[in-house]
C-alpha atoms as a PDB file:
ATOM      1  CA  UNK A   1      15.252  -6.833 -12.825  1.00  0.00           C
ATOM      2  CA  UNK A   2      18.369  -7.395 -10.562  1.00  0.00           C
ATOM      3  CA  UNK A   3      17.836  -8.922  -7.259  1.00  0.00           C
ATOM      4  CA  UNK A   4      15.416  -6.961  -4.654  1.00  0.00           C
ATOM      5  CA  UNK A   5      16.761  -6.033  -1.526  1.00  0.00           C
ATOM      6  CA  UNK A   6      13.981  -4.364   1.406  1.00  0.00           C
ATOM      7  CA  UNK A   7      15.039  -1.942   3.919  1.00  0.00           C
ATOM      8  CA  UNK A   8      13.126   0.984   5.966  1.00  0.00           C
ATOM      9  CA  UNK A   9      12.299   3.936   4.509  1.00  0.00           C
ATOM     10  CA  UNK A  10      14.168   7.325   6.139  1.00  0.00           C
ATOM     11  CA  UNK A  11      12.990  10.957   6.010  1.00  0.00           C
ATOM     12  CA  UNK A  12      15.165  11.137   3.429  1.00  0.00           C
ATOM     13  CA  UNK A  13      13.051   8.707   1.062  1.00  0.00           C
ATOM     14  CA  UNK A  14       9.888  10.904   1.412  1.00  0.00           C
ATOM     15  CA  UNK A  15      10.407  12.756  -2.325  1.00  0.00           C
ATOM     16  CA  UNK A  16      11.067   9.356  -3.632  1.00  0.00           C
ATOM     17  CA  UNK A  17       8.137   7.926  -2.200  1.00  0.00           C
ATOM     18  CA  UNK A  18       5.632  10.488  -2.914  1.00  0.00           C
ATOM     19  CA  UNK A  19       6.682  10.275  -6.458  1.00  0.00           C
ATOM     20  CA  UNK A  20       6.722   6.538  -6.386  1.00  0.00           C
ATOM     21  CA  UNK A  21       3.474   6.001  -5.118  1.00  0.00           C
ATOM     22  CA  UNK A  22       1.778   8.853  -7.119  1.00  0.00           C
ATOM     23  CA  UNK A  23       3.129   7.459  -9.999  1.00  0.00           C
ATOM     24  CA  UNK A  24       1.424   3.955  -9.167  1.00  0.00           C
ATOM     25  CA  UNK A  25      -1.902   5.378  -9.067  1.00  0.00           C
ATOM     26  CA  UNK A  26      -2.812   8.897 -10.299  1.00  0.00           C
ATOM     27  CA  UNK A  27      -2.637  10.453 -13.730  1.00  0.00           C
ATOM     28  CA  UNK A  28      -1.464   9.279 -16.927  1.00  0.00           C
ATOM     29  CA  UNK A  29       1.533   7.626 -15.853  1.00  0.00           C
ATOM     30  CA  UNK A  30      -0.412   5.008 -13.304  1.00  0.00           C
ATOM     31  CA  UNK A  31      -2.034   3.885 -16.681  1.00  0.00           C
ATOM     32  CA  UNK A  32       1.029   2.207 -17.374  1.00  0.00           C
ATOM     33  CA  UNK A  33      -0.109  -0.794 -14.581  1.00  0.00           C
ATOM     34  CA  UNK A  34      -2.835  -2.422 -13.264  1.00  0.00           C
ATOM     35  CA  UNK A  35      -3.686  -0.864  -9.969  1.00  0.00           C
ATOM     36  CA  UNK A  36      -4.447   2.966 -11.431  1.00  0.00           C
ATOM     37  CA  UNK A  37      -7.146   5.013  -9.137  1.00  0.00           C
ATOM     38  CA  UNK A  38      -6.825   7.887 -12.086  1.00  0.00           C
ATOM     39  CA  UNK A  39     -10.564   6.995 -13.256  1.00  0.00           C
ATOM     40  CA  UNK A  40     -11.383   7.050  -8.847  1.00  0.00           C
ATOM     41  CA  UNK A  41      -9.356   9.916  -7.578  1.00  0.00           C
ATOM     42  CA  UNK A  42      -7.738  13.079  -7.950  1.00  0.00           C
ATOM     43  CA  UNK A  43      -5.555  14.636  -6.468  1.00  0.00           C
ATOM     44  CA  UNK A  44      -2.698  13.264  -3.900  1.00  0.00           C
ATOM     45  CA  UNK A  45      -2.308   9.810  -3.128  1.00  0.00           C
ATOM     46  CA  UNK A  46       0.058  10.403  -0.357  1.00  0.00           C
ATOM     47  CA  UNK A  47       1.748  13.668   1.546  1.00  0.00           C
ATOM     48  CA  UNK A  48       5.124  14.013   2.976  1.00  0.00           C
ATOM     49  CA  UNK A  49       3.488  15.027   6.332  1.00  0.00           C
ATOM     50  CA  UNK A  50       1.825  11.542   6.309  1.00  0.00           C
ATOM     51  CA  UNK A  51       4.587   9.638   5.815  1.00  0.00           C
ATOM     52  CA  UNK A  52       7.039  11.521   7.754  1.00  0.00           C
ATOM     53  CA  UNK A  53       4.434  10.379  10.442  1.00  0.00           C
ATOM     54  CA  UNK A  54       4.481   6.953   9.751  1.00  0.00           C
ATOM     55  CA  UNK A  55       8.100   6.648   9.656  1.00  0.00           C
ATOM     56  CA  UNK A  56       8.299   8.033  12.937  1.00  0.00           C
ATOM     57  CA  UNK A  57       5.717   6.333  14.612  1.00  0.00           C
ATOM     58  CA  UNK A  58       6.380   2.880  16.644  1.00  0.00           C
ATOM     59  CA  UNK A  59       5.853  -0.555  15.570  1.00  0.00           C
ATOM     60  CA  UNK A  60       5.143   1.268  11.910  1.00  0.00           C
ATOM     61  CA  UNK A  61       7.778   1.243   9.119  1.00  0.00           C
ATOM     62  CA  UNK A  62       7.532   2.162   5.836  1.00  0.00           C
ATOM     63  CA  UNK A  63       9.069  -1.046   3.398  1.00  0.00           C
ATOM     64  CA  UNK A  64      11.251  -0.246   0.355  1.00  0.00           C
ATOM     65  CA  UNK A  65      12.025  -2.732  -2.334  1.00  0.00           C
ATOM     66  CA  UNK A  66      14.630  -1.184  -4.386  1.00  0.00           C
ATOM     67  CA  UNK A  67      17.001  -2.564  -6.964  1.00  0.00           C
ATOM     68  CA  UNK A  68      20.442  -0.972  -8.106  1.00  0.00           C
ATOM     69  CA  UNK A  69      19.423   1.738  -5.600  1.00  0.00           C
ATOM     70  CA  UNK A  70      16.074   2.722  -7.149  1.00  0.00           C
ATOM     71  CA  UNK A  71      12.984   2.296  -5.309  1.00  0.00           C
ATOM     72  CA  UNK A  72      10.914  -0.118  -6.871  1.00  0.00           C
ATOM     73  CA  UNK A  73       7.869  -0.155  -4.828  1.00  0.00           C
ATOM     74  CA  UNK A  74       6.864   0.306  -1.090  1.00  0.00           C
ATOM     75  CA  UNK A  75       4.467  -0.653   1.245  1.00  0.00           C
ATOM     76  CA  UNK A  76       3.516   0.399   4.535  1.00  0.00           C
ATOM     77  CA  UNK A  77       3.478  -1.596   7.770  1.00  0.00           C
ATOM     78  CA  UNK A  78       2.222  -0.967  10.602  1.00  0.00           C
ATOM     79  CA  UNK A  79       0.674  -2.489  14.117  1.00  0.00           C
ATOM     80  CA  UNK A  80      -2.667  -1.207  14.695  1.00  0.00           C
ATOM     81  CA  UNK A  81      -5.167  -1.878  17.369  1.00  0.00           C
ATOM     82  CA  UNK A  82      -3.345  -5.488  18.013  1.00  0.00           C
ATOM     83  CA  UNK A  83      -3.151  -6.661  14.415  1.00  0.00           C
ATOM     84  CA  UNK A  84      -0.857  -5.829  11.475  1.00  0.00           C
ATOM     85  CA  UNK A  85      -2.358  -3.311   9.005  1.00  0.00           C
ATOM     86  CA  UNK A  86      -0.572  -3.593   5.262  1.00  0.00           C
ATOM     87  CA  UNK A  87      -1.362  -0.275   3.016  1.00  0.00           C
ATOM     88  CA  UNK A  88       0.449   2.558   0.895  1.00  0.00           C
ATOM     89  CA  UNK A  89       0.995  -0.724  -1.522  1.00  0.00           C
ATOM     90  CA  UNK A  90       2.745   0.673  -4.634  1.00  0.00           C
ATOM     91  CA  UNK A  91       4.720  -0.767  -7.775  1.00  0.00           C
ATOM     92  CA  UNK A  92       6.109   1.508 -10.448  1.00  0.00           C
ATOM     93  CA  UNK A  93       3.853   0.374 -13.058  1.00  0.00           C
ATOM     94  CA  UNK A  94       5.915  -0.301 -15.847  1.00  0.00           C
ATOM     95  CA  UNK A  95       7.479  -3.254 -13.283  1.00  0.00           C
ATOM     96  CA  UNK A  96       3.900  -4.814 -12.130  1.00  0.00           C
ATOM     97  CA  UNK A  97       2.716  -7.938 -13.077  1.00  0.00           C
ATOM     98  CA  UNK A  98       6.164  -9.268 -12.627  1.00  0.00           C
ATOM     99  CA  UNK A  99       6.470 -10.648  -8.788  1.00  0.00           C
ATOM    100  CA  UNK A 100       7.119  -7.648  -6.748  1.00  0.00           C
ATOM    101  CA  UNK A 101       4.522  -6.889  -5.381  1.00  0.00           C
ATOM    102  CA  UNK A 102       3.847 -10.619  -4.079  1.00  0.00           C
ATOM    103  CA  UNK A 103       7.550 -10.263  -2.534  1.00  0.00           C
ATOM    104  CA  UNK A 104       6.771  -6.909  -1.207  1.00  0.00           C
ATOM    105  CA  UNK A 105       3.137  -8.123   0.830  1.00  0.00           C
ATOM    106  CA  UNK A 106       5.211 -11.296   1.657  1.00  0.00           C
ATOM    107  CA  UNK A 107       7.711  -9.155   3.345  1.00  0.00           C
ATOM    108  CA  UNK A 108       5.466  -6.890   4.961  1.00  0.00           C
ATOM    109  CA  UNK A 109       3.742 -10.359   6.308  1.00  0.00           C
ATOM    110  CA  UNK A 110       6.777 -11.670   7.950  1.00  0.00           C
ATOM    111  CA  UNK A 111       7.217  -8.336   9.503  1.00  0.00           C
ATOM    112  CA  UNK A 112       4.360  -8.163  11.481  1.00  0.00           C
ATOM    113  CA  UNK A 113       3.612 -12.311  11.895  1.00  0.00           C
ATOM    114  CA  UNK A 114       7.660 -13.273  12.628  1.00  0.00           C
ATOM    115  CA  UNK A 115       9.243  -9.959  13.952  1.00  0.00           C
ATOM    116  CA  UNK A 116       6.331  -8.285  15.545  1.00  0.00           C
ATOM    117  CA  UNK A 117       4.327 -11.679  16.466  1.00  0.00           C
ATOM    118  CA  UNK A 118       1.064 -10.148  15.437  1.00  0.00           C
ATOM    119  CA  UNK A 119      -1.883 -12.777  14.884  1.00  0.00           C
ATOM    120  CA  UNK A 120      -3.170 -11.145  11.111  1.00  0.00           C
ATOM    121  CA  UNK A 121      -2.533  -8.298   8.718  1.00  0.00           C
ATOM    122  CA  UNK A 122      -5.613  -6.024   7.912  1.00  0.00           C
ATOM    123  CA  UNK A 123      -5.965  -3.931   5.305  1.00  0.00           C
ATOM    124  CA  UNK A 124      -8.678  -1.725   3.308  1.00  0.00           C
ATOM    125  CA  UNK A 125      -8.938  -1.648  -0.525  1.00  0.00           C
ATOM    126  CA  UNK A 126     -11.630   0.612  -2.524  1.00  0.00           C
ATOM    127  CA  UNK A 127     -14.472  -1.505  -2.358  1.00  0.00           C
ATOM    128  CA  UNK A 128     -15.103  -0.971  -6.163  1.00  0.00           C
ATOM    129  CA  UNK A 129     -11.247  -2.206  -7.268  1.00  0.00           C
ATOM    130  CA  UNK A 130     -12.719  -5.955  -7.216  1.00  0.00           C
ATOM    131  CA  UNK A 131      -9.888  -7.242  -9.207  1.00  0.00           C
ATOM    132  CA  UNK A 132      -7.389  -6.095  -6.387  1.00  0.00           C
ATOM    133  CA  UNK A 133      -9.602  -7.302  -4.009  1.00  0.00           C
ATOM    134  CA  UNK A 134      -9.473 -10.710  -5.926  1.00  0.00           C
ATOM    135  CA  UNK A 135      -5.948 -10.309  -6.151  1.00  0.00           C
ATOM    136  CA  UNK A 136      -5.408 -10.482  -2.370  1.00  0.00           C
ATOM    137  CA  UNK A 137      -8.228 -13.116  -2.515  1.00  0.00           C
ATOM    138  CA  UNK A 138      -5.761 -15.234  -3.790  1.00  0.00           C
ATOM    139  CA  UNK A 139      -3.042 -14.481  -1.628  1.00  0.00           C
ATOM    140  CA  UNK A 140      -5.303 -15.859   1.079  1.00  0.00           C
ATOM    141  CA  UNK A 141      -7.088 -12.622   2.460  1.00  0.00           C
ATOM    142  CA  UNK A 142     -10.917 -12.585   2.906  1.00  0.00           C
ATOM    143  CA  UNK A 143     -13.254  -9.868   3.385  1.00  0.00           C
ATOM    144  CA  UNK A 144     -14.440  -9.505   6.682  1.00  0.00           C
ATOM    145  CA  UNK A 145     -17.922  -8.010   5.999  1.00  0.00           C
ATOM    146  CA  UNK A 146     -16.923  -4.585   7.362  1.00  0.00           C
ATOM    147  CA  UNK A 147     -16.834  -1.243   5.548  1.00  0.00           C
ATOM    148  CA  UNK A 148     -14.876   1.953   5.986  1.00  0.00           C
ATOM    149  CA  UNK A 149     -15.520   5.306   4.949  1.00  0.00           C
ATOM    150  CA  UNK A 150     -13.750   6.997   2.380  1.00  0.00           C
ATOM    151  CA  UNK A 151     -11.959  10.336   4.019  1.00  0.00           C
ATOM    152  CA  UNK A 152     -13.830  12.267   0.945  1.00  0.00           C
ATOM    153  CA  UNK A 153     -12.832  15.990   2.716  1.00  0.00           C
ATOM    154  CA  UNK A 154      -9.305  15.006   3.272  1.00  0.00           C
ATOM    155  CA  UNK A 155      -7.352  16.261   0.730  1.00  0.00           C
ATOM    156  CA  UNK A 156      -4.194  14.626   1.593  1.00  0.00           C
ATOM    157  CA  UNK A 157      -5.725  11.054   0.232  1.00  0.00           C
ATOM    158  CA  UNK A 158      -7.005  12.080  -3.399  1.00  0.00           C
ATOM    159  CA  UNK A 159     -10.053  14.278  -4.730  1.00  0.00           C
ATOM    160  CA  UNK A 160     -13.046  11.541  -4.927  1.00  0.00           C
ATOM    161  CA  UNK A 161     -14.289  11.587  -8.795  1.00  0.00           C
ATOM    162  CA  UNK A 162     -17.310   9.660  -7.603  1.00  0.00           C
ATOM    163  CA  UNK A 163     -19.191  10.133  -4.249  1.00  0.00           C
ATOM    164  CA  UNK A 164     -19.851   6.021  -3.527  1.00  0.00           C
ATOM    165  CA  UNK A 165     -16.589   5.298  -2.906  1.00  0.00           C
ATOM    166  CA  UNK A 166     -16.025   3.009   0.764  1.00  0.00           C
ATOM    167  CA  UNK A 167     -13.374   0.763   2.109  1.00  0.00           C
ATOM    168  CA  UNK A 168     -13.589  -3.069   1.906  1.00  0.00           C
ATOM    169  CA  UNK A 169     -11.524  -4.401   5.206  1.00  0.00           C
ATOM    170  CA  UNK A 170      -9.885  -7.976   4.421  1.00  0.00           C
ATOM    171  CA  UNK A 171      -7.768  -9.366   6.448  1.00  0.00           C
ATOM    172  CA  UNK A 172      -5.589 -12.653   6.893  1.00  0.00           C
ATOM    173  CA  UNK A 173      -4.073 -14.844   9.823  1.00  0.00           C
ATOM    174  CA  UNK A 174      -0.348 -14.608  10.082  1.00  0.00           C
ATOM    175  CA  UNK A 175       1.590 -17.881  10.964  1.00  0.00           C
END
């Protein structure tokens, strides 16, 4: 893969996005990787309305890692209640297990530690994906006890297949 460059995503990104991040982890396609939901959820992963949002909002930027100028994966940034939160994560799945999503969360780090001067990144991950969970176990995040809610009526984030699914919060101090 040529060299990754990151950059902010525009409104203009959104159909890219929504197609990159569905791609990573609902249907047949998100097969292809690691991090599929398609056995968890239905549905939408992510709307234009939500990200057009995001990309709008302050201290909140939507990250692009694109080669060759094709978007490669994303991840979404954002400062929330005096901490960085890290989510949207997504890596076309024929391209993970090959470093890009590492450089991607590393990026997404600096943001809010270096540029934003935020003391951690938080984040919530499907309680029953345990080897993501372990994944960002390794990358120095920790579970912090606490559990979320799954928005199970909201349409816009996937059509549960299961009714136990929760959030596990981790989180990690930023240098």
């Amino acid at each position: 893969m040529p060299t990754t460059t990151f950059r902010a995503a525009t409104a203009t990104d959104v159909p890219a996005l929504v197609e990159l991040v569905t791609s990573a982890y609902r249907g047949e396609a998100s097969r292809a990787g690691w991090t599929t939901e398609a056995d968890l959820l239905d549905g939408n992963r992510i709307v234009p309305e939500v990200l057009l949002a995001d990309i709008a909002r302050p201290r909140s930027r939507i990250l692009l890692a694109a080669s060759d100028d094709r978007l490669h994966g994303c991840a979404h940034v954002a400062e929330d209640e005096g901490a960085g939160y890290f989510g949207m994560f997504a890596v076309r799945p024929t391209l993970q297990r090959a470093g890009l999503g590492r450089a991607i969360l590393a990026e997404a780090e600096r943001i809010a530690g270096k540029e934003w001067r935020l003391p951690l990144m938080r984040m919530t991950v499907i309680d029953l994906r345990v080897e993501l969970i372990e994944w960002y176990e390794r990358r120095g995040y920790r579970r912090t006890g606490e559990t979320r809610p799954f928005p199970a009526t909201d349409p816009r984030f996937g059509l549960p297949r299961r009714n136990d699914l929760r959030f596990a919060v981790l989180e990690k101090a930023l240098p």
